[in-house]
Structure formats: C-alpha cells, structure tokens
PDB file of N, CA and C in Angstrom:
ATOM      1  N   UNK A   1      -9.781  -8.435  10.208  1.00  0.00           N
ATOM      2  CA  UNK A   1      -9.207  -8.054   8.930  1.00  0.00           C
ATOM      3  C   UNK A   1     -10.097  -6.985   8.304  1.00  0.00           C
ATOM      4  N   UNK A   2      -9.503  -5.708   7.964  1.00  0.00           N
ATOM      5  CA  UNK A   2     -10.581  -4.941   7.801  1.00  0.00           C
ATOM      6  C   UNK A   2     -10.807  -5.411   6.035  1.00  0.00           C
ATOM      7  N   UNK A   3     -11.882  -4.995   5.264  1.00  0.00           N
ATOM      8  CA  UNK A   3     -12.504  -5.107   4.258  1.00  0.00           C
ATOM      9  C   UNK A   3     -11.220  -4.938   3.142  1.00  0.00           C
ATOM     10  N   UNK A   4     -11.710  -5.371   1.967  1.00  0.00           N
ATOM     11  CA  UNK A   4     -11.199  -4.473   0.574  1.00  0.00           C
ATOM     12  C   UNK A   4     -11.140  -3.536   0.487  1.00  0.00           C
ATOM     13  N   UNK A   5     -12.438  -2.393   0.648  1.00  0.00           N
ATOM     14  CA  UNK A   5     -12.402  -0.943   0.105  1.00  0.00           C
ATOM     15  C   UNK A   5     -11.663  -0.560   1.329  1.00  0.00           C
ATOM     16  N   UNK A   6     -11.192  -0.874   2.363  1.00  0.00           N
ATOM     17  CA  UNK A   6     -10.612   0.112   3.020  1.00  0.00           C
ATOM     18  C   UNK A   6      -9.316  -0.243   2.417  1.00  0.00           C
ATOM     19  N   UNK A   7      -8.332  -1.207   1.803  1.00  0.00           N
ATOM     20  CA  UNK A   7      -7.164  -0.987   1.522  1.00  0.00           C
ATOM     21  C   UNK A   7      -7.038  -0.490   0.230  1.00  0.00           C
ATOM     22  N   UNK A   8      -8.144  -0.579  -0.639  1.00  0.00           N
ATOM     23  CA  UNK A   8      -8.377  -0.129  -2.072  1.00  0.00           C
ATOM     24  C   UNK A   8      -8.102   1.402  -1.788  1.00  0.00           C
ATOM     25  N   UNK A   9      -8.641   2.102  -0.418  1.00  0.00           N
ATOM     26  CA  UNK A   9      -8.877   3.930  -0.726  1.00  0.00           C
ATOM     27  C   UNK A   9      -7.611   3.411  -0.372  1.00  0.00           C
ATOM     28  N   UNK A  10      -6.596   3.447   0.037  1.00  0.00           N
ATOM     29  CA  UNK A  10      -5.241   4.009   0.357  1.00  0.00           C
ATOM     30  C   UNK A  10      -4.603   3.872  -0.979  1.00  0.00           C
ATOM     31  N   UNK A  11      -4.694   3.342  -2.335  1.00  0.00           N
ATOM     32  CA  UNK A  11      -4.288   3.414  -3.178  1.00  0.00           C
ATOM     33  C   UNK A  11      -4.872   4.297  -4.286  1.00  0.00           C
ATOM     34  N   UNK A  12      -6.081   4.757  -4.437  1.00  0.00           N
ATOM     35  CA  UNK A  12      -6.924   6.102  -4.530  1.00  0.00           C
ATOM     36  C   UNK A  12      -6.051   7.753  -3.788  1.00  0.00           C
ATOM     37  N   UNK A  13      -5.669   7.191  -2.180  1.00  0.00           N
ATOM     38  CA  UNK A  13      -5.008   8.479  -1.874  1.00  0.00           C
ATOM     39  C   UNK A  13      -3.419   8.672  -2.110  1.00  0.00           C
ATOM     40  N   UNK A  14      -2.932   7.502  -2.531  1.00  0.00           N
ATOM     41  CA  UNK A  14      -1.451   7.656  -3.500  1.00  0.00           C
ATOM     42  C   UNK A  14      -1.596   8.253  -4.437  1.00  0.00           C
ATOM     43  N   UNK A  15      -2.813   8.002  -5.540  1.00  0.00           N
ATOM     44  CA  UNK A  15      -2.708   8.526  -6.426  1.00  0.00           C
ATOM     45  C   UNK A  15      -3.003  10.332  -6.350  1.00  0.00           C
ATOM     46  N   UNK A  16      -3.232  10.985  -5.044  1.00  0.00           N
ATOM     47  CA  UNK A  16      -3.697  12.070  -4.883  1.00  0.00           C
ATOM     48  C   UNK A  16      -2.122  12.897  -4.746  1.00  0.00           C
ATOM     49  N   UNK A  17      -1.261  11.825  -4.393  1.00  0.00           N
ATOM     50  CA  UNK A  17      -0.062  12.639  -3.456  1.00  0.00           C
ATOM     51  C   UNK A  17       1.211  12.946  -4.711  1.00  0.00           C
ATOM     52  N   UNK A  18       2.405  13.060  -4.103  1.00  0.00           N
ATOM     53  CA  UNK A  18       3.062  13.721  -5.001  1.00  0.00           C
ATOM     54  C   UNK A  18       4.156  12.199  -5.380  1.00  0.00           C
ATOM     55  N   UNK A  19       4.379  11.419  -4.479  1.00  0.00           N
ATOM     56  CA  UNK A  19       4.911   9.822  -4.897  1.00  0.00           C
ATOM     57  C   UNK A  19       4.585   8.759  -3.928  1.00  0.00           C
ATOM     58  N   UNK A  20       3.484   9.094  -3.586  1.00  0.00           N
ATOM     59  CA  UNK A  20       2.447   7.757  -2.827  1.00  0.00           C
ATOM     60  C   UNK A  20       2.153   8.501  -1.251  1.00  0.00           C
ATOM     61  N   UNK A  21       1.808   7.336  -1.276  1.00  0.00           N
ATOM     62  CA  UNK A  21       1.310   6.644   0.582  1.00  0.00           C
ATOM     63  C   UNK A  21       2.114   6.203   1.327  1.00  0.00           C
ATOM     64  N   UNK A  22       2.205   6.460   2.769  1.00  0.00           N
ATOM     65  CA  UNK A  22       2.794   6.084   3.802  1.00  0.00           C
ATOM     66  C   UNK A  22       1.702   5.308   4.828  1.00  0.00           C
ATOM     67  N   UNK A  23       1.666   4.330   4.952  1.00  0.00           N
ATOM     68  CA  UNK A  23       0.600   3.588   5.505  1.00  0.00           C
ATOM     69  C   UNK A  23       1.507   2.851   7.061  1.00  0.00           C
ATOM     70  N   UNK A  24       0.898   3.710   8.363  1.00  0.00           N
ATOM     71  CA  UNK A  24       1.423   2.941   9.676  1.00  0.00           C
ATOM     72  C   UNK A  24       0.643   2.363  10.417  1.00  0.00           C
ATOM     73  N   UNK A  25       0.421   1.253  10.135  1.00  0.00           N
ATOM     74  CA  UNK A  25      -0.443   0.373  11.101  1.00  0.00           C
ATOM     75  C   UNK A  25      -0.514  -0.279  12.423  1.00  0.00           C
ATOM     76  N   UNK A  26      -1.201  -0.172  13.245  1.00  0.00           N
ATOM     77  CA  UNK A  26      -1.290  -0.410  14.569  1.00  0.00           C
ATOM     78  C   UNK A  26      -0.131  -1.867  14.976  1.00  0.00           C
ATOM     79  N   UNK A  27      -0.342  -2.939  13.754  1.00  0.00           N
ATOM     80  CA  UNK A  27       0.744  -3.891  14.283  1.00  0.00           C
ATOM     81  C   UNK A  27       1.534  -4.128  12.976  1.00  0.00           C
ATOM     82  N   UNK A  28       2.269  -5.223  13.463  1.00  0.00           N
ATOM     83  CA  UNK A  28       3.394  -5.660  12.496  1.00  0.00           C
ATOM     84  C   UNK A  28       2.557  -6.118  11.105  1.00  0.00           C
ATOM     85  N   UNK A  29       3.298  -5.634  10.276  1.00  0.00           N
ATOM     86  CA  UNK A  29       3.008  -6.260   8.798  1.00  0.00           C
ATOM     87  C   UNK A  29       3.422  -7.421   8.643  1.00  0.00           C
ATOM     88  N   UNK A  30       2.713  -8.664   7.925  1.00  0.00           N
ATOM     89  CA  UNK A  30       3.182  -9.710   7.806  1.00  0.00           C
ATOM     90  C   UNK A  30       2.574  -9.768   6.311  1.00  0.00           C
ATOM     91  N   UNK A  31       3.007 -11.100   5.829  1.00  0.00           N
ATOM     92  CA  UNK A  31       2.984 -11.784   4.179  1.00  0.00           C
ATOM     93  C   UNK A  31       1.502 -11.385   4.034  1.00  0.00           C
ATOM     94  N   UNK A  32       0.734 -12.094   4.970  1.00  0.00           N
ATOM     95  CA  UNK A  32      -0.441 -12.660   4.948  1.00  0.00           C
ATOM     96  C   UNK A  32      -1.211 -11.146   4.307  1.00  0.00           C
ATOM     97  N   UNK A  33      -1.192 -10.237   5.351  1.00  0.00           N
ATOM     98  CA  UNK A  33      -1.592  -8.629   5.201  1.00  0.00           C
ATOM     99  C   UNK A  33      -1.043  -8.183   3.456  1.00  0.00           C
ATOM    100  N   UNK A  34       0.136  -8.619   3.063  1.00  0.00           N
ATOM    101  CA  UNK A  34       0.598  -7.787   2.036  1.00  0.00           C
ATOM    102  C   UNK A  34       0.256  -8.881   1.062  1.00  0.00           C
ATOM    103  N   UNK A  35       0.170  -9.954   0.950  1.00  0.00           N
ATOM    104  CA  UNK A  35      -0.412 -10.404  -0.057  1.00  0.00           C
ATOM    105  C   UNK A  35      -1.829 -10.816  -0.248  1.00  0.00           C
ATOM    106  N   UNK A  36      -2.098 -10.628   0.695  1.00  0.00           N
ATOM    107  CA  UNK A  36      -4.084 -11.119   0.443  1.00  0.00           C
ATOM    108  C   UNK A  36      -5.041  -9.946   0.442  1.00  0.00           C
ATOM    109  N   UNK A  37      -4.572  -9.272   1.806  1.00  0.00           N
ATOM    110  CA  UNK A  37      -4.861  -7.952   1.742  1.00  0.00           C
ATOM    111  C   UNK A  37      -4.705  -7.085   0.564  1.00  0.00           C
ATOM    112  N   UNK A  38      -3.624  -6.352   0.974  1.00  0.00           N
ATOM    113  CA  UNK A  38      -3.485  -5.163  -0.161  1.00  0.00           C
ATOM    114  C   UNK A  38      -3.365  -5.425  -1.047  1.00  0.00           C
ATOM    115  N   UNK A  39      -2.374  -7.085  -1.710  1.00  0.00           N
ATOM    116  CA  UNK A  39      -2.524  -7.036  -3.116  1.00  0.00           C
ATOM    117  C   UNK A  39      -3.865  -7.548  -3.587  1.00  0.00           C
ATOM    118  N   UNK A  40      -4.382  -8.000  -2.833  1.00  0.00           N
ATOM    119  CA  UNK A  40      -5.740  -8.416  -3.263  1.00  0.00           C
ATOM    120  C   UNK A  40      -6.994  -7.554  -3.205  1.00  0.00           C
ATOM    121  N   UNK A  41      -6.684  -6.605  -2.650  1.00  0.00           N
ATOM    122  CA  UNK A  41      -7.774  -4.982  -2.701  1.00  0.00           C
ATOM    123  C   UNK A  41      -7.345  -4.060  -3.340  1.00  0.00           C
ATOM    124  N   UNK A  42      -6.228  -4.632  -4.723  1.00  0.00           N
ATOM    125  CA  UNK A  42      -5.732  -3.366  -5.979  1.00  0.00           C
ATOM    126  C   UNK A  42      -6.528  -2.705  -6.743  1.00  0.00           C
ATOM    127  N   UNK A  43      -7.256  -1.555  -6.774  1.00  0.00           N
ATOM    128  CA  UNK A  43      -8.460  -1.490  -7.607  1.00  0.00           C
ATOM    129  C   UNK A  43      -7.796  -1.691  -8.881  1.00  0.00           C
ATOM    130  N   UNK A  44      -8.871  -1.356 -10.420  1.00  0.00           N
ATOM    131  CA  UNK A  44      -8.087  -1.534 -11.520  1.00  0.00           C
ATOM    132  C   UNK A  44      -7.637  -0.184 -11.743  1.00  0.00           C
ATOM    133  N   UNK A  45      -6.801  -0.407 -12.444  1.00  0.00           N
ATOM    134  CA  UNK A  45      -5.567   0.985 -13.192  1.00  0.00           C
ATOM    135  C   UNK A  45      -4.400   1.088 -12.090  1.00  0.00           C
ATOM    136  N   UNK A  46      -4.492   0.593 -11.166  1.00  0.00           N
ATOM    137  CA  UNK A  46      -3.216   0.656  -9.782  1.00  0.00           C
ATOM    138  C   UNK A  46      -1.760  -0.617 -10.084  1.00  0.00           C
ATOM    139  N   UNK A  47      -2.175  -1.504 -11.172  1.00  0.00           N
ATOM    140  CA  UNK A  47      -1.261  -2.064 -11.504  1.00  0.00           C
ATOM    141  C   UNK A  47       0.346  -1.982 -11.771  1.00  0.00           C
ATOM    142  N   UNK A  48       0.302  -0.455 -11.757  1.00  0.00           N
ATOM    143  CA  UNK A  48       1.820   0.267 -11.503  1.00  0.00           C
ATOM    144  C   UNK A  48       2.056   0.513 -10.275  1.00  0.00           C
ATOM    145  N   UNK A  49       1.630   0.476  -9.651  1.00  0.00           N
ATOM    146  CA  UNK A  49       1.669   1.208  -8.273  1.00  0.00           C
ATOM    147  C   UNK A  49       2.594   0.139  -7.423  1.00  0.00           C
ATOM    148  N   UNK A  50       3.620   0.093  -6.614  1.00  0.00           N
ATOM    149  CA  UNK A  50       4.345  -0.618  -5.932  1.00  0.00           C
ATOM    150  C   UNK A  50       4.335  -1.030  -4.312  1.00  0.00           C
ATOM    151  N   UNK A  51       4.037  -2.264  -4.072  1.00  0.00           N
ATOM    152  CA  UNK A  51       3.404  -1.462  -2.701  1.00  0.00           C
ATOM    153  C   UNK A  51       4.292  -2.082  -1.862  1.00  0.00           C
ATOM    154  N   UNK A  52       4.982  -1.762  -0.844  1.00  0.00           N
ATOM    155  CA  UNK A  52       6.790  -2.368   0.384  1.00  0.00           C
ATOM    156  C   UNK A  52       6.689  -1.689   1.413  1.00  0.00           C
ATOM    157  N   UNK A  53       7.336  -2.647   2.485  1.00  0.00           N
ATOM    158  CA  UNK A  53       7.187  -2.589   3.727  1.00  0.00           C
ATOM    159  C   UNK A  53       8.527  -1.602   3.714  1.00  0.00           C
ATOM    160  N   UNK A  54       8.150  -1.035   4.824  1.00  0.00           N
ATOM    161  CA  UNK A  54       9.451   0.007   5.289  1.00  0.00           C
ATOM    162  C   UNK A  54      10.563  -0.702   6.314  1.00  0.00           C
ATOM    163  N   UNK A  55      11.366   0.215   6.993  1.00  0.00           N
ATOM    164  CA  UNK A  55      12.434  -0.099   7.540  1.00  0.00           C
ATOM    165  C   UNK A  55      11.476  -0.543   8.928  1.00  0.00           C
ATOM    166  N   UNK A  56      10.455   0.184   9.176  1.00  0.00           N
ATOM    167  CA  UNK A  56       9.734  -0.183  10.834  1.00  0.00           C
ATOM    168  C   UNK A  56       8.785  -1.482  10.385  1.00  0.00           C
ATOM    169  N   UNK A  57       8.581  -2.488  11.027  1.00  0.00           N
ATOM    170  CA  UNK A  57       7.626  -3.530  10.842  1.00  0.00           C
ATOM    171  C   UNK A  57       6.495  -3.046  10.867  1.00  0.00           C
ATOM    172  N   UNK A  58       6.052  -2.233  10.660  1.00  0.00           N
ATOM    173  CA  UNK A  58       4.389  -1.858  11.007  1.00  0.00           C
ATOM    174  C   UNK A  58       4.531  -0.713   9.874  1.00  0.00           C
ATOM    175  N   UNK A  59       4.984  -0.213   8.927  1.00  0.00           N
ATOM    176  CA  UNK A  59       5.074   0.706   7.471  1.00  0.00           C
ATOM    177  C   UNK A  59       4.796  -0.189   6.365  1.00  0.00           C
ATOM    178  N   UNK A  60       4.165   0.389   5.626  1.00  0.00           N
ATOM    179  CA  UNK A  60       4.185  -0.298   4.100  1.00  0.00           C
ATOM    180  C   UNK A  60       3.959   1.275   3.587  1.00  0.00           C
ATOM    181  N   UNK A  61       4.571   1.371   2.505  1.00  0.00           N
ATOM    182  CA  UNK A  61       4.587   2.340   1.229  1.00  0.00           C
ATOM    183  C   UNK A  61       3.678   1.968   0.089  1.00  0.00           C
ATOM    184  N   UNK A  62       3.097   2.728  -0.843  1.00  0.00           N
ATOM    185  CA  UNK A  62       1.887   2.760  -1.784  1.00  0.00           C
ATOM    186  C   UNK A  62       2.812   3.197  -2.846  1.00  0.00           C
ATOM    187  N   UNK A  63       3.749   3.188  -3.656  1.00  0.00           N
ATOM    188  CA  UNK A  63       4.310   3.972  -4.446  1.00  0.00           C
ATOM    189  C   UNK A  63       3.911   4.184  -5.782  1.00  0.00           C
ATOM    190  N   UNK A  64       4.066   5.655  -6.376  1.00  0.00           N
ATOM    191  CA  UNK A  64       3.472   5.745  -7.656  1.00  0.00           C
ATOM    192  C   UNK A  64       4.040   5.425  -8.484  1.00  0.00           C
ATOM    193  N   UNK A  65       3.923   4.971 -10.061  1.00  0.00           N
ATOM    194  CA  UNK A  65       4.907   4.128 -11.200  1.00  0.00           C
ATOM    195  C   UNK A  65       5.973   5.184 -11.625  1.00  0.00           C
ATOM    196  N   UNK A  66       6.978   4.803 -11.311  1.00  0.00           N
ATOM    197  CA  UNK A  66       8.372   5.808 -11.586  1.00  0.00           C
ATOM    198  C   UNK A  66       9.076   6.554 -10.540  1.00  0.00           C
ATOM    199  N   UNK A  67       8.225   6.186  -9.382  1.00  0.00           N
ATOM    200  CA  UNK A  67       9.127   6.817  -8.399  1.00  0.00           C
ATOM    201  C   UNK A  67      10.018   5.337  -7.372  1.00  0.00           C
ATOM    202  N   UNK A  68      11.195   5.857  -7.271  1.00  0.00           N
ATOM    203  CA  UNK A  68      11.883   4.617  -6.597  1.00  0.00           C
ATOM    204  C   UNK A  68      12.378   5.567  -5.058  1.00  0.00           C
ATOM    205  N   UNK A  69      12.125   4.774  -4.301  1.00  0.00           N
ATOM    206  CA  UNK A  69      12.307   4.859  -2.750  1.00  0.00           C
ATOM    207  C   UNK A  69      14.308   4.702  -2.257  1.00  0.00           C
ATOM    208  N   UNK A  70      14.612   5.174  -1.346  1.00  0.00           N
ATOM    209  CA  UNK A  70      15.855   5.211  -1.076  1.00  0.00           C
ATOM    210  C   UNK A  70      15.796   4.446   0.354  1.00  0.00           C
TER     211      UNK A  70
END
C-alpha cells in the first residue's frame, strides 16, 4: 500500500490542471483503496474535490469543485 503523501500529491496535481486528475493504476480499484487510501490521504482545503472510479476498473478521477464528469 503505498503511503499518504503519495495519494495526497495527486490531489495537489488536480489542483494544477484545468478539471482534475486522471489517476491509472496498475490494478483494479477496490473500496478498500478509495476509502482508506485516497479518502484518507485528503490533504486540508481538498474537501471539494470529488474523487470516482471511471468506466475501466483500474481509473479513478480527482475532480475539481464545480466541474461534473459525463
């Protein structure tokens, strides 16, 4: 399981982009990853930020507050 700060910068480099992060990881995303993990390595002020798995099992999205995904 890699650390906190490594899922913390991917929400640092959403905030760099124009409506988030595209995050593809070597395996399948599961609960465990999206709720302990990433929501649990939110730095503070990211509390808007939305974070969902994509259409491929191995995507999750970083999204910035106000942008909605299709």
């Amino acid at each position: 399981m890699p650390d906190l700060s490594y899922w913390s910068a991917f929400f640092h480099r959403a905030a760099k982009e124009e409506i988030g992060a595209t995050i593809i990881l070597d395996q399948e995303v599961n609960d465990d990853v999206l709720r302990k993990q990433i929501h649990g390595s939110r730095p503070p002020g990211f509390d808007d930020y939305t974070v969902c798995q994509g259409s491929l099992p191995n995507t999750i999205f970083i999204v910035k507050p106000g942008v909605t995904l299709d």
